[in-house]
Each structure stands twice: as C-alpha cells, then as structure tokens.
Protein backbone atom coordinates (compact mmCIF):
# COMPACT_ATOMS: atom_id res chain seq x y z
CA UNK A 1 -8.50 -31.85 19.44
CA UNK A 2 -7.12 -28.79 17.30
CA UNK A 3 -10.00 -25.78 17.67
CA UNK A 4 -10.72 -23.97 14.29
CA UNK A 5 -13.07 -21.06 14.48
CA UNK A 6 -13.92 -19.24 11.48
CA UNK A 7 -15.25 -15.68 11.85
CA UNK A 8 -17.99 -14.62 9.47
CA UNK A 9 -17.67 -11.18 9.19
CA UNK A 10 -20.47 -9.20 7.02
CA UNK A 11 -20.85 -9.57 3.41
CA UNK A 12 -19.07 -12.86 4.07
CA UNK A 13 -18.51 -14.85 0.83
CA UNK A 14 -20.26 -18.64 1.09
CA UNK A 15 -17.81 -20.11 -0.98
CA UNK A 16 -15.02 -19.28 1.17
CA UNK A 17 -17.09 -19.37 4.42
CA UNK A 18 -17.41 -23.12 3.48
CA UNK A 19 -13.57 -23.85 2.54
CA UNK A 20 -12.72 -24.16 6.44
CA UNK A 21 -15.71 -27.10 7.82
CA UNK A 22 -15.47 -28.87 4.98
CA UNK A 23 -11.84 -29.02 4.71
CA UNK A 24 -10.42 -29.16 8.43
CA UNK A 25 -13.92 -31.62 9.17
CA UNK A 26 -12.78 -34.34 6.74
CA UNK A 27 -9.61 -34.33 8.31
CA UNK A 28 -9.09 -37.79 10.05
CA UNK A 29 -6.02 -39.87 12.09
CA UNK A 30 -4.96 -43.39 10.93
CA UNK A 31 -7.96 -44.62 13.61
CA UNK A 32 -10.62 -42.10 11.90
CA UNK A 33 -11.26 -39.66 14.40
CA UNK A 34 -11.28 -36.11 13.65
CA UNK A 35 -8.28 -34.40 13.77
CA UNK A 36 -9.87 -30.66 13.82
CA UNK A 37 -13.33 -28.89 15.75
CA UNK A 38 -14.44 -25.87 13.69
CA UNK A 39 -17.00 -23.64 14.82
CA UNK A 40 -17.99 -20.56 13.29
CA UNK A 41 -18.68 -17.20 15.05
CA UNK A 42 -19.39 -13.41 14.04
CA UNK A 43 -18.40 -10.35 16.00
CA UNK A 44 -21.91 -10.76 18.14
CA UNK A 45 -23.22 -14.46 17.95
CA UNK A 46 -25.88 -12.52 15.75
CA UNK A 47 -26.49 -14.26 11.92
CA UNK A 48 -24.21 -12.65 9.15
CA UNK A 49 -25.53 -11.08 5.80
CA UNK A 50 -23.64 -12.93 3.19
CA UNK A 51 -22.40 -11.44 0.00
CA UNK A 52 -25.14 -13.57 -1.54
CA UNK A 53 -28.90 -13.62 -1.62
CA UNK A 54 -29.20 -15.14 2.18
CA UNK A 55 -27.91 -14.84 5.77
CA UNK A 56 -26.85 -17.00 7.98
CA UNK A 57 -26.99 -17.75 11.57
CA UNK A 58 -23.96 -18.97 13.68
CA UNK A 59 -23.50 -21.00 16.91
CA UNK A 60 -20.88 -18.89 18.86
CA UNK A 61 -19.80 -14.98 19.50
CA UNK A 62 -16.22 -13.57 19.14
CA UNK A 63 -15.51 -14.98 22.73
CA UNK A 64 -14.83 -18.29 20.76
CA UNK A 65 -11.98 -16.89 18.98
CA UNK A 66 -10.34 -16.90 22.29
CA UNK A 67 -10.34 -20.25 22.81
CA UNK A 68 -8.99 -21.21 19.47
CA UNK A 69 -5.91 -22.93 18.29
CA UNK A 70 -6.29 -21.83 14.69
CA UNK A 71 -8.52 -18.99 13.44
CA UNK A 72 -9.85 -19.01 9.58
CA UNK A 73 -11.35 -15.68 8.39
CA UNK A 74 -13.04 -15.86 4.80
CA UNK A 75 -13.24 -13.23 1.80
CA UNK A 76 -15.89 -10.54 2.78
CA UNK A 77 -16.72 -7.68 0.13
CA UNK A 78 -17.55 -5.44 2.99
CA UNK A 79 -13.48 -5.23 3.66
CA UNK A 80 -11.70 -4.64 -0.03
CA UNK A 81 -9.58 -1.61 0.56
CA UNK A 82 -9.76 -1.46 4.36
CA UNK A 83 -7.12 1.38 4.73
CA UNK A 84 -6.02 0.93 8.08
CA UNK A 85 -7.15 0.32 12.09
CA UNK A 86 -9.06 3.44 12.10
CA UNK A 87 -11.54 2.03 9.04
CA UNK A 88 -12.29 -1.28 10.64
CA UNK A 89 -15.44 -1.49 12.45
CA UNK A 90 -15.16 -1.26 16.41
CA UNK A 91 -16.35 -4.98 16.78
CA UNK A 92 -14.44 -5.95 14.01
CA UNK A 93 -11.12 -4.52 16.12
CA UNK A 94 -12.19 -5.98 19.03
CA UNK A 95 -13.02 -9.25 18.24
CA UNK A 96 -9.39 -9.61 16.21
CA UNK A 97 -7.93 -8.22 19.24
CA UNK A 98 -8.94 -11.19 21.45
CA UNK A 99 -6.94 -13.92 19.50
CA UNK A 100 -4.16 -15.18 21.44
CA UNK A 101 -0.69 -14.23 20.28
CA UNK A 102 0.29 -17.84 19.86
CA UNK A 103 -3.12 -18.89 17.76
CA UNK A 104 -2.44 -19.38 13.84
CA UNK A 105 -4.06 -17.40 11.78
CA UNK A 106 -5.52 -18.05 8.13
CA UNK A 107 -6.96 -15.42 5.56
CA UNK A 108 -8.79 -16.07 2.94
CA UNK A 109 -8.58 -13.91 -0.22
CA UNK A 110 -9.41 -10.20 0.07
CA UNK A 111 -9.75 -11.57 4.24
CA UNK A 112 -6.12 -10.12 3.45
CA UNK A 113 -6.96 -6.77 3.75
CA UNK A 114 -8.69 -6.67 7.33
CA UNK A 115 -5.43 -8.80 8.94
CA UNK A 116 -3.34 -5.58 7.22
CA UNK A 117 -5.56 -3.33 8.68
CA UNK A 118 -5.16 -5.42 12.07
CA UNK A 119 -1.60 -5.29 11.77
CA UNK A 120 -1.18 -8.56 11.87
CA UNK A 121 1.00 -8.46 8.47
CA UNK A 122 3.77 -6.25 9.10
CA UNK A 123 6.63 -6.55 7.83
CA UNK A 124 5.35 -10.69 6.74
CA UNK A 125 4.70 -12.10 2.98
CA UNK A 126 1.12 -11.97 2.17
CA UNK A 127 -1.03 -12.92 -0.85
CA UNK A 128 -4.56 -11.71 -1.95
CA UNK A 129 -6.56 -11.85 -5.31
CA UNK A 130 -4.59 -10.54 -7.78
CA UNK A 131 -7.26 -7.66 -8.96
CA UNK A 132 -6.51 -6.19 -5.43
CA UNK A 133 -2.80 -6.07 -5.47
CA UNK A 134 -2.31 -2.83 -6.67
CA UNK A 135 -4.32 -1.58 -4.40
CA UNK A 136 -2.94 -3.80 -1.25
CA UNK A 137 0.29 -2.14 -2.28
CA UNK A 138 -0.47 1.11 -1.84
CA UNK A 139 -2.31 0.50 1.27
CA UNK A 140 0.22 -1.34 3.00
CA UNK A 141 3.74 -1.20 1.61
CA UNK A 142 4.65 -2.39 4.88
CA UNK A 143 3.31 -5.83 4.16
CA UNK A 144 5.61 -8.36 2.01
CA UNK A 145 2.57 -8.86 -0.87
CA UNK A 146 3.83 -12.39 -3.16
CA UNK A 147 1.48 -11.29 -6.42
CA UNK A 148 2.03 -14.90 -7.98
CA UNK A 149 1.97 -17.51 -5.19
CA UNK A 150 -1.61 -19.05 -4.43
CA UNK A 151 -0.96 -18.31 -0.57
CA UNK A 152 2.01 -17.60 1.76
CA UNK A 153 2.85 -18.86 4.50
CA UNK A 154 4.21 -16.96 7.12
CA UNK A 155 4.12 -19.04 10.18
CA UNK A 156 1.53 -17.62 12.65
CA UNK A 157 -0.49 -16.21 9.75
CA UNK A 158 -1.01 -17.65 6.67
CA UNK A 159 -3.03 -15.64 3.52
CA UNK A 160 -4.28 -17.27 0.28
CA UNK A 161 -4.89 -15.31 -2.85
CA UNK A 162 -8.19 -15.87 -4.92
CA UNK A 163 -11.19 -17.65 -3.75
CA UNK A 164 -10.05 -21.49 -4.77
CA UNK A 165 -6.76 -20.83 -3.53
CA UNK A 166 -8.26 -21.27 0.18
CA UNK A 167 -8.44 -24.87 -1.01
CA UNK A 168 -4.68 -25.09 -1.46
CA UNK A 169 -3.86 -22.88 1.79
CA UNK A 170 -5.69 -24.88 3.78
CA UNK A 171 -4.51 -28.33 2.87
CA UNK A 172 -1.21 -26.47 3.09
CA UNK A 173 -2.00 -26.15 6.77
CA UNK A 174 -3.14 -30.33 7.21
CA UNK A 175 -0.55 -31.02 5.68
CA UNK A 176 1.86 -28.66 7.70
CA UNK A 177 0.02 -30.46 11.36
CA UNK A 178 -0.27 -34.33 10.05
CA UNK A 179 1.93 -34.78 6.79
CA UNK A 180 1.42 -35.28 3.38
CA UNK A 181 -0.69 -38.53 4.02
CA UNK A 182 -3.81 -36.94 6.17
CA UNK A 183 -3.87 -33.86 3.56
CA UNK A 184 -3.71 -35.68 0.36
CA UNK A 185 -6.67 -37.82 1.58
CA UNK A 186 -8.61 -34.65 2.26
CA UNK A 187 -8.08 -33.51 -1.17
CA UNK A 188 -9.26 -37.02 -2.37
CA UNK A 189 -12.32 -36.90 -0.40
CA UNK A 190 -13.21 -33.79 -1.64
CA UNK A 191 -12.17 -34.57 -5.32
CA UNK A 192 -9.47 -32.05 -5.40
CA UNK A 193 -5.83 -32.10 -6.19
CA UNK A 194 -3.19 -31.74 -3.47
CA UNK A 195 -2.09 -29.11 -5.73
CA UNK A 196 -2.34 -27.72 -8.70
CA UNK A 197 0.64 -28.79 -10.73
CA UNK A 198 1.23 -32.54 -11.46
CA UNK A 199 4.20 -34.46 -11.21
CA UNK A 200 6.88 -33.42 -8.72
CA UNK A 201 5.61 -30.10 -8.39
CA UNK A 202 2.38 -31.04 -6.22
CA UNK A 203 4.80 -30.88 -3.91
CA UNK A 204 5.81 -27.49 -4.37
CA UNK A 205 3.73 -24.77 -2.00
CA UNK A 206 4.17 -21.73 -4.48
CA UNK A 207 2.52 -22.70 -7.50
CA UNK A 208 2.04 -21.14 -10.30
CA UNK A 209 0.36 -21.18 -13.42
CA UNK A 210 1.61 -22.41 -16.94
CA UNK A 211 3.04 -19.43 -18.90
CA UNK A 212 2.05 -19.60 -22.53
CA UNK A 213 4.54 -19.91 -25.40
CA UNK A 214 7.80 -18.19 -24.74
CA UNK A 215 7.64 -18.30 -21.11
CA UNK A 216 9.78 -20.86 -18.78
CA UNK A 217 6.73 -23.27 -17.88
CA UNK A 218 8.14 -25.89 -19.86
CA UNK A 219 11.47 -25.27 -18.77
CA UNK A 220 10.43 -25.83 -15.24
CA UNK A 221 8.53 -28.98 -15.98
CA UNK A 222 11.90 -30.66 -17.76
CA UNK A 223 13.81 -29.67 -14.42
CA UNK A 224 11.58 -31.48 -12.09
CA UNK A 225 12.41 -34.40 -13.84
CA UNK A 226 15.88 -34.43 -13.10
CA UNK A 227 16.46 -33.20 -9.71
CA UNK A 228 18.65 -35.41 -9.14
CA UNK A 229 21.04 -34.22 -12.01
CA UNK A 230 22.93 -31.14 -12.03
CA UNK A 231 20.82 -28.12 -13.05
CA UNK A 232 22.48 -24.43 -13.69
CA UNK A 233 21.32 -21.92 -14.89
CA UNK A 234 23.04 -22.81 -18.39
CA UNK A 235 21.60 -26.20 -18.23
CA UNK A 236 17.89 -24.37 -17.70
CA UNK A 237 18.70 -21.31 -20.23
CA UNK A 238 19.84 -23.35 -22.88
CA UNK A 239 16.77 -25.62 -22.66
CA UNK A 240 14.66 -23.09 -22.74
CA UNK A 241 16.90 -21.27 -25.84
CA UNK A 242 17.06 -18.08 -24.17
CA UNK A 243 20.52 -15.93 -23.26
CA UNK A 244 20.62 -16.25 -19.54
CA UNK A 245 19.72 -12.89 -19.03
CA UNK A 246 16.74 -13.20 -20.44
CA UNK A 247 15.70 -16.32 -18.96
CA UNK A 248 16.74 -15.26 -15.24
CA UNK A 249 14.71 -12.33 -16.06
CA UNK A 250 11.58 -14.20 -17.35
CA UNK A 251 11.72 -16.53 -14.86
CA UNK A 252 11.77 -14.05 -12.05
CA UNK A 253 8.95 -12.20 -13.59
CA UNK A 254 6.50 -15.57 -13.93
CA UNK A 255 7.54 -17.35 -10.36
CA UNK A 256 8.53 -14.84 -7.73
CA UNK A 257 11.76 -16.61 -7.16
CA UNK A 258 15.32 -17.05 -8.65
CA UNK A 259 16.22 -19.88 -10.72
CA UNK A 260 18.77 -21.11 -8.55
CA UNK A 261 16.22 -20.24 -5.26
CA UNK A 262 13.52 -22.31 -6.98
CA UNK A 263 15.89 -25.54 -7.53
CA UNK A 264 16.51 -25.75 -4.30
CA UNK A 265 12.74 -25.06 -3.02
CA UNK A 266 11.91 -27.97 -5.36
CA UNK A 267 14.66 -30.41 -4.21
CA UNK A 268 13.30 -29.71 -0.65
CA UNK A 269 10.08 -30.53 -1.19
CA UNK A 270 10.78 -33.53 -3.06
CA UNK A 271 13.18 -34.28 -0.03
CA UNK A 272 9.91 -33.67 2.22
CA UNK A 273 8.23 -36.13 0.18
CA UNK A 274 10.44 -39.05 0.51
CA UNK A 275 10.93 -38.69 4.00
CA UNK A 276 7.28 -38.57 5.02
CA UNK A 277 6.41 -41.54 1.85
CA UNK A 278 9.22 -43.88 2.12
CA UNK A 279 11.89 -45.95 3.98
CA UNK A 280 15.02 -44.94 1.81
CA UNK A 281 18.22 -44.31 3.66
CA UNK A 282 19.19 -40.23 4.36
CA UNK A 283 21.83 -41.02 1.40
CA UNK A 284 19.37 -42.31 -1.23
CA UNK A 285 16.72 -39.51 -0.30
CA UNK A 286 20.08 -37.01 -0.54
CA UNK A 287 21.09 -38.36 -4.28
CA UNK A 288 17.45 -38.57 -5.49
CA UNK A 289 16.48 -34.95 -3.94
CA UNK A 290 19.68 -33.57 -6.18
CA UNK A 291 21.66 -32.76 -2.72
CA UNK A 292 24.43 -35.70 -3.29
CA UNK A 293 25.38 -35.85 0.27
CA UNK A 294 23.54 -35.97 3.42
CA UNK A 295 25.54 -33.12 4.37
CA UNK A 296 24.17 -31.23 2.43
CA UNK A 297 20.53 -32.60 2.81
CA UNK A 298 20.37 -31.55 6.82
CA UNK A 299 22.24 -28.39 5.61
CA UNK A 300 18.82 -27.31 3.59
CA UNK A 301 16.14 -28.47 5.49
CA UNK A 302 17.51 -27.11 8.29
CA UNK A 303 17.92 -24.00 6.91
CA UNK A 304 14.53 -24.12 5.32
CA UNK A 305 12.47 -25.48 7.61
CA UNK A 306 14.41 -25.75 11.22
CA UNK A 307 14.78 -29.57 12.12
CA UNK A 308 16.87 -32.15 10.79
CA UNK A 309 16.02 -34.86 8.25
CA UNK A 310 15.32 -37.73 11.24
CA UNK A 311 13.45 -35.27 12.71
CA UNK A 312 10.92 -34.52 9.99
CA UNK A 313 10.68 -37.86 9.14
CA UNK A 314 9.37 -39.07 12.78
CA UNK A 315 6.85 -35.98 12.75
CA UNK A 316 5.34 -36.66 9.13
CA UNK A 317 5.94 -40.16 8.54
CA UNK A 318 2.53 -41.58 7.27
C-alpha cells in the first residue's frame, strides 16, 4: 500500500493539515480497499501548536518520513517568508533531509516556502497563495513560481497555491497513481468537483478563474467545445473581437500559457479522458481530441507526458 506521511510542522493550519487523510483515506480500488496509508508526524513525535486555538498530538516522529512513498506538508504561518536554509529551524532541516530522493513530495500553500528554503524547488515550477508571490519572487528567483495555476506539478514535487487548492493538487495526484475513475470518486465522496471548471475543462490541470467582461474566459469556454475543429489564433481572436495582438496578449496575462500552448494542453487532456473513459479506436479518440491523425496523437502525448496512447490507456483504464 502507497505510504503518505504528512508532517505537521508548528503553527500548522487544520484546514490543510486535514486535506491529506481525508483525501488519500477515501481513496479505494475497484474491490474497496484502500489505495493509500497516511500517518502524520512532526519533527519530534511531540503534539504541534496549530495556527488555531488548539494543538494536536501525532502518532509518529520524523523517522516516518523515511519510510514514505509520498510526503504531504501543509500551510504553516510559522514559515511565510522563510528566506533560505540558514532560517529554517535545525529539526525542521533535518527532518526534510531524511526523505528519500525518490519519495514525491506535495506542498501545500505557503508549505511552498519551506521546500524553497529546502532546496527542493530549484530551478522547478512552483505555486503558492497568490498574496505571497511577490514575496516568493524575491526570495527565490531561482524557483519557476506559476502565479495563476492552482498547483504545479513538477514530478517529484508537486506545490498547490491557496488553501482549497490542496483539494485540487491532491486529487491531481489520485488521479496521476489510479486514473480519472478512483479520483473523481474521491471528489464525489467528499462533495467536491474534480475541478473547478465544468465541461471539458475539468480535465484541464491549470485552471483558472473566469475573467470578467473583456477578458478571454468566454473565448476559452467556446474553444473547448470544438476541439475537434480547427482553432487559430484568428478563429479565437475574432471570437473574442479583439486584434490578435491584443488577445495573445490578454490571454497570456489571464492563463500563464500561449494560445496555441493551451489548445494543445486541452486536446491532451481531453485525449487523456477518452482513453482512460472509453473503448473508441486511437483514430476516433485522434479526430475527437482535434489531432486528426493518430500520428499525431502519439506525437503529443508522448511529448507531453512520455508513453504512448496504448500505453496510457492500459495504466488508467477504469
């Protein structure tokens, strides 16, 4: 069974200390036994002063974090603005020190911070709450910070911005381990959407937030609705009745991305979708995913996430 251990750290915050057991623990195969153990530690076994009103006590030391396959550290207040190795606490150091190189690692919100100090985020996209960004810039322009994505993903470690945003990070992760089919009944069970935009784009793992009025939100909603049509950046401009200088421009500014970068991130996560959902043949998933060809389908999801169609399909198929 996958290990999760999340390490409370002081002035730990209970919202996101929660995100982790309640998440990972629904977590169940097609036979309904738990896919994930989490345990919770601190830096001494000792009980943790929470950001709240209480403390509480934990079952394990950092000698836990050892022995874990996946290690989830929440927001703490005590670590906003940690400016480097030098300001984290001894323990703190220590305990981070004695994760294994191959275990994944997920931060939580400002938890951002402390893996910068840690070093863990060098040279890697990273999110963290957006009131912090400045600040995470100037303490680490050696870290990749995405300002407008809810979390990043960056293979070994993964960072979430905001507190709620831990929700979509770590059904991110179930989903990433046992498909789309084991994480969207997590977010059922806990009465939460797989993600936060409907339609095609729960499939998308940047989201972002609905820009008012003249921005490209609605834009973007008319193109996931035709994927499977040609889109250019004409097609997109003209809808949105902007010159396409100022669209590109817009839409760079509200989602991080291209226009052109973010067709093709949604094509392959509708692509994703059908593979893991359905029985269609490599050629309908191709012409339905906007790729025409299945050429050109193994082409992108090879280049954006390292296997082959086939492949994916007999990892995530629910």
């Amino acid at each position: 069974m996958h290990r999760v251990v999340v390490l409370a750290l002081d002035g730990v915050i209970p919202f996101e200390l929660s995100l982790a057991s309640r998440l990972f623990g629904t977590a169940t195969g097609p036979d309904g036994q738990r896919l994930y153990e989490v345990v919770t530690c601190s830096v001494d076994g000792r009980p943790v002063r929470t950001a709240a009103d209480f403390t509480i006590a934990v079952g394990h030391d950092a000698s836990a974090l050892a022995e874990a396959d996946t290690v989830v550290i929440p927001a703490s207040e005590e670590f906003v603005g940690v400016t480097g190795p030098d300001a984290l606490p001894a323990r703190t150091a220590a305990a981070l020190a004695t994760i294994g190189p191959d275990t994944r690692i997920v931060g939580i919100c400002v938890a951002t911070f402390v893996l910068a100090a840690a070093g863990l985020l060098d040279g890697c996209p990273a999110a963290t709450h957006w009131h912090y960004t400045a600040r995470f810039r100037q303490l680490y322009p050696q870290v990749q910070l995405e300002p407008d994505v809810l979390f990043a993903d960056a293979g070994r470690v993964l960072t979430s911005a905001g507190a709620a945003s831990g929700i979509d990070l770590i059904l991110h992760v179930i989903r990433r381990d046992h498909g789309s089919g084991v994480a969207n009944q997590v977010a059922r069970r806990c009465v939460v959407p797989p993600q936060r935009e409907g339609g095609q784009a729960q499939y998308v793992e940047r989201p972002v937030p609905p820009s008012p009025d003249a921005g490209t939100s609605a834009t973007r909603a008319w193109a996931l609705g035709r994927l499977h049509e040609p889109l250019g950046l004409d097609d997109l401009a003209r809808h949105a009745g902007m010159s396409r200088r100022t669209f590109t421009r817009r839409f760079r500014a509200e989602v991080g991305q291209s226009p052109g970068q973010w067709i093709v991130q949604q094509r392959v996560d509708l692509a994703r979708h059908l593979l893991e959902s359905s029985d269609l043949p490599m050629t309908r998933i191709a012409e339905r995913a906007g790729f025409g060809t299945d050429a050109s389908l193994r082409q992108h999801l090879r280049t954006a996430l390292g296997v082959s169609p086939g492949a994916y399909r007999r990892t995530f198929r629910e």
